[in-house]
Protein backbone atom coordinates (compact mmCIF):
# COMPACT_ATOMS: atom_id res chain seq x y z
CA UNK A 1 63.88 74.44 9.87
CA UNK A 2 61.68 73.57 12.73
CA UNK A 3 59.46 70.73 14.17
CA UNK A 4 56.30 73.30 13.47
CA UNK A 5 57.21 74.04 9.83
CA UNK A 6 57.25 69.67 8.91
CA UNK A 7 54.11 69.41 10.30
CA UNK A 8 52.61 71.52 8.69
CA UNK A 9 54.65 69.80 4.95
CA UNK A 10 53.56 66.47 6.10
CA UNK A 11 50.01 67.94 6.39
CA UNK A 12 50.19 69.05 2.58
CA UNK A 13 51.88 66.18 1.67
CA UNK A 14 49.18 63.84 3.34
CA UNK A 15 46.14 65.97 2.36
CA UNK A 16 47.64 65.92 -1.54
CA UNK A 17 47.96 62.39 -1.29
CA UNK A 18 44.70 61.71 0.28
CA UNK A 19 43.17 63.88 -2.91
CA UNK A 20 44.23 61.63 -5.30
CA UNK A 21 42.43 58.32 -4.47
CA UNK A 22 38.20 58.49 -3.84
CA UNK A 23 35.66 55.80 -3.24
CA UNK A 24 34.12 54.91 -6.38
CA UNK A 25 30.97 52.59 -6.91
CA UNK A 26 31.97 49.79 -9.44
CA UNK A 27 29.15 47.75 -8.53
CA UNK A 28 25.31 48.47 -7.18
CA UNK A 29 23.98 45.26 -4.91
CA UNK A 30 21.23 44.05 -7.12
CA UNK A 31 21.63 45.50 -10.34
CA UNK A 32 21.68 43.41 -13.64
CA UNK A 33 25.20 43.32 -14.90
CA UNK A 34 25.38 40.33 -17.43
CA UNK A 35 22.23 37.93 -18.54
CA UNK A 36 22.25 33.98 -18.66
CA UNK A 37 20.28 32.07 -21.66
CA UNK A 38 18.66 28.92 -20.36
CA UNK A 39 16.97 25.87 -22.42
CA UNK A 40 13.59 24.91 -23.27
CA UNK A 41 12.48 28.06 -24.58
CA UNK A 42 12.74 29.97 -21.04
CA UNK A 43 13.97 33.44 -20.64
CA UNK A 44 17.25 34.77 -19.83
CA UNK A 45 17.54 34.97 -16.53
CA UNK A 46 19.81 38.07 -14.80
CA UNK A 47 22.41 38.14 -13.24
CA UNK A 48 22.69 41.10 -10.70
CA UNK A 49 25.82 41.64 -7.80
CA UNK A 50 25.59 39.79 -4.77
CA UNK A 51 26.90 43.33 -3.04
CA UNK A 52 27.81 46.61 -3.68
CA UNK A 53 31.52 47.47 -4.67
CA UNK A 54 33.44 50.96 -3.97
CA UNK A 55 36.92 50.63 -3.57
CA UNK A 56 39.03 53.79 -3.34
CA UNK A 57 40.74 54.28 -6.81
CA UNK A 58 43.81 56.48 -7.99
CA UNK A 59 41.41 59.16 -9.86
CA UNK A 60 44.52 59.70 -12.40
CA UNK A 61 44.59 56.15 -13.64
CA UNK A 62 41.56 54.70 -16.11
CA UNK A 63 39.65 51.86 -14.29
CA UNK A 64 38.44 48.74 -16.18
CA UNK A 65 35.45 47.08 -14.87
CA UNK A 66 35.71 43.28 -16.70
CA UNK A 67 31.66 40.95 -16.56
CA UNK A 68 32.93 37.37 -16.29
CA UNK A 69 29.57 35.22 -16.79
CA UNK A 70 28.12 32.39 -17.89
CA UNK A 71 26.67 32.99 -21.66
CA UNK A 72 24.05 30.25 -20.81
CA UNK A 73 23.40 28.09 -17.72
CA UNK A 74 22.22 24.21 -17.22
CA UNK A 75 18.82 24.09 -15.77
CA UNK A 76 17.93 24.00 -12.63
CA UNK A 77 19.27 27.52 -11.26
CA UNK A 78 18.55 28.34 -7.60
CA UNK A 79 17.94 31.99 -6.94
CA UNK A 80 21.60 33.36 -5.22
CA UNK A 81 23.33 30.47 -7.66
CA UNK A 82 26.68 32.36 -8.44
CA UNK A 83 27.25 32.68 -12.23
CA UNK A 84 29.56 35.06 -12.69
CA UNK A 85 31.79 37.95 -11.38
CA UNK A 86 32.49 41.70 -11.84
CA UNK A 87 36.40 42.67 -11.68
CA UNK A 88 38.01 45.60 -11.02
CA UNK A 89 41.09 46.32 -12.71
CA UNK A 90 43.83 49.49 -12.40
CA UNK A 91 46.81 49.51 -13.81
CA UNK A 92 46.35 45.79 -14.66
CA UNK A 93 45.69 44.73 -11.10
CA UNK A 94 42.99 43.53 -9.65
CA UNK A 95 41.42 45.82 -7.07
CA UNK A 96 37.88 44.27 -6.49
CA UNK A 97 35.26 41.92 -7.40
CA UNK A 98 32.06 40.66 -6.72
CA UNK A 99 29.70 37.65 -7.42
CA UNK A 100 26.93 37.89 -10.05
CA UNK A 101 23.71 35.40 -8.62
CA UNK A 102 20.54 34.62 -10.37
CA UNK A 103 18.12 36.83 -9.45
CA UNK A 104 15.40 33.77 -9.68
CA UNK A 105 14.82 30.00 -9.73
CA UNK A 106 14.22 28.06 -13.05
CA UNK A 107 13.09 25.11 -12.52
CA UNK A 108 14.13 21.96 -15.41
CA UNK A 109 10.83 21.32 -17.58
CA UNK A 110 9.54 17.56 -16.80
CA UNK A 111 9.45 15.00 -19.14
CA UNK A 112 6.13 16.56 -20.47
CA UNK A 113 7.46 19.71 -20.61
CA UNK A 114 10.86 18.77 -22.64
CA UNK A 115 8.73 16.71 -24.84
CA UNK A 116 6.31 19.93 -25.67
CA UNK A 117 9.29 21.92 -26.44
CA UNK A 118 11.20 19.68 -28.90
CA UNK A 119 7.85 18.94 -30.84
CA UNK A 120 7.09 22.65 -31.02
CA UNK A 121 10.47 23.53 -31.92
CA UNK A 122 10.73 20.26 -34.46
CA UNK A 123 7.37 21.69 -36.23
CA UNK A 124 8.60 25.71 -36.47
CA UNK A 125 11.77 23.81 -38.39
CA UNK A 126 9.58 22.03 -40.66
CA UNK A 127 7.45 25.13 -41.34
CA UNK A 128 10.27 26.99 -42.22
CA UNK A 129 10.86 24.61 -45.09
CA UNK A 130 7.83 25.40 -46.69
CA UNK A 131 7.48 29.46 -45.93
């Protein structure tokens, strides 16, 4: 009926529309999401996000956070190498990602080194043929 009375609609309407979507952390900067195996009988190393995620998501819709990494990773890996990703999904679209780095350097054995770890390994296998 009168300018006053839309205002005051459009203020419902925006503050109803505003209360459907909220910033929501998908990803923490520096927390392990996923884990890379590595040769030569080192351990894993982790893969943590290279930042912290929180896009503003419809709260009435599901969210699906997808790990896209590297099962196992060629030696050497450089602390910060990128080896993965976290995605954000809603509705089936993409809303957000971000990297997953090694959170430390492995360094490729020498030829000493490799040579240690395939006779170790070669003698556990021919144990196990007589246990």
């Amino acid at each position: 009926p009168d300018r006053y009375r839309r205002n005051a609609d459009l203020v419902k309407l925006l503050d109803w529309g505003f209360s459907r979507y909220a910033p929501t952390p998908i990803a923490v900067k520096g927390r392990e999401y996923a884990r890379a195996e590595l040769g030569y009988g080192h351990k894993p190393v982790s893969l943590v996000a290279a930042a912290s995620l929180r896009p503003s998501l419809r709260l009435d819709f599901p969210v699906v956070r997808r790990v896209v990494a590297a099962g196992s990773a060629t030696l050497p890996v450089t602390k910060g190498e990128q080896l993965g990703q976290v995605r954000v999904y809603q509705r089936g679209r993409l809303v957000g990602s971000v990297p997953l780095i090694a959170s430390r350097s492995v360094a490729r054995p020498g030829l000493a080194g490799r040579v240690r770890w395939y006779a170790t390994r070669t003698l556990e296998h021919v144990g196990g043929w007589f246990s």
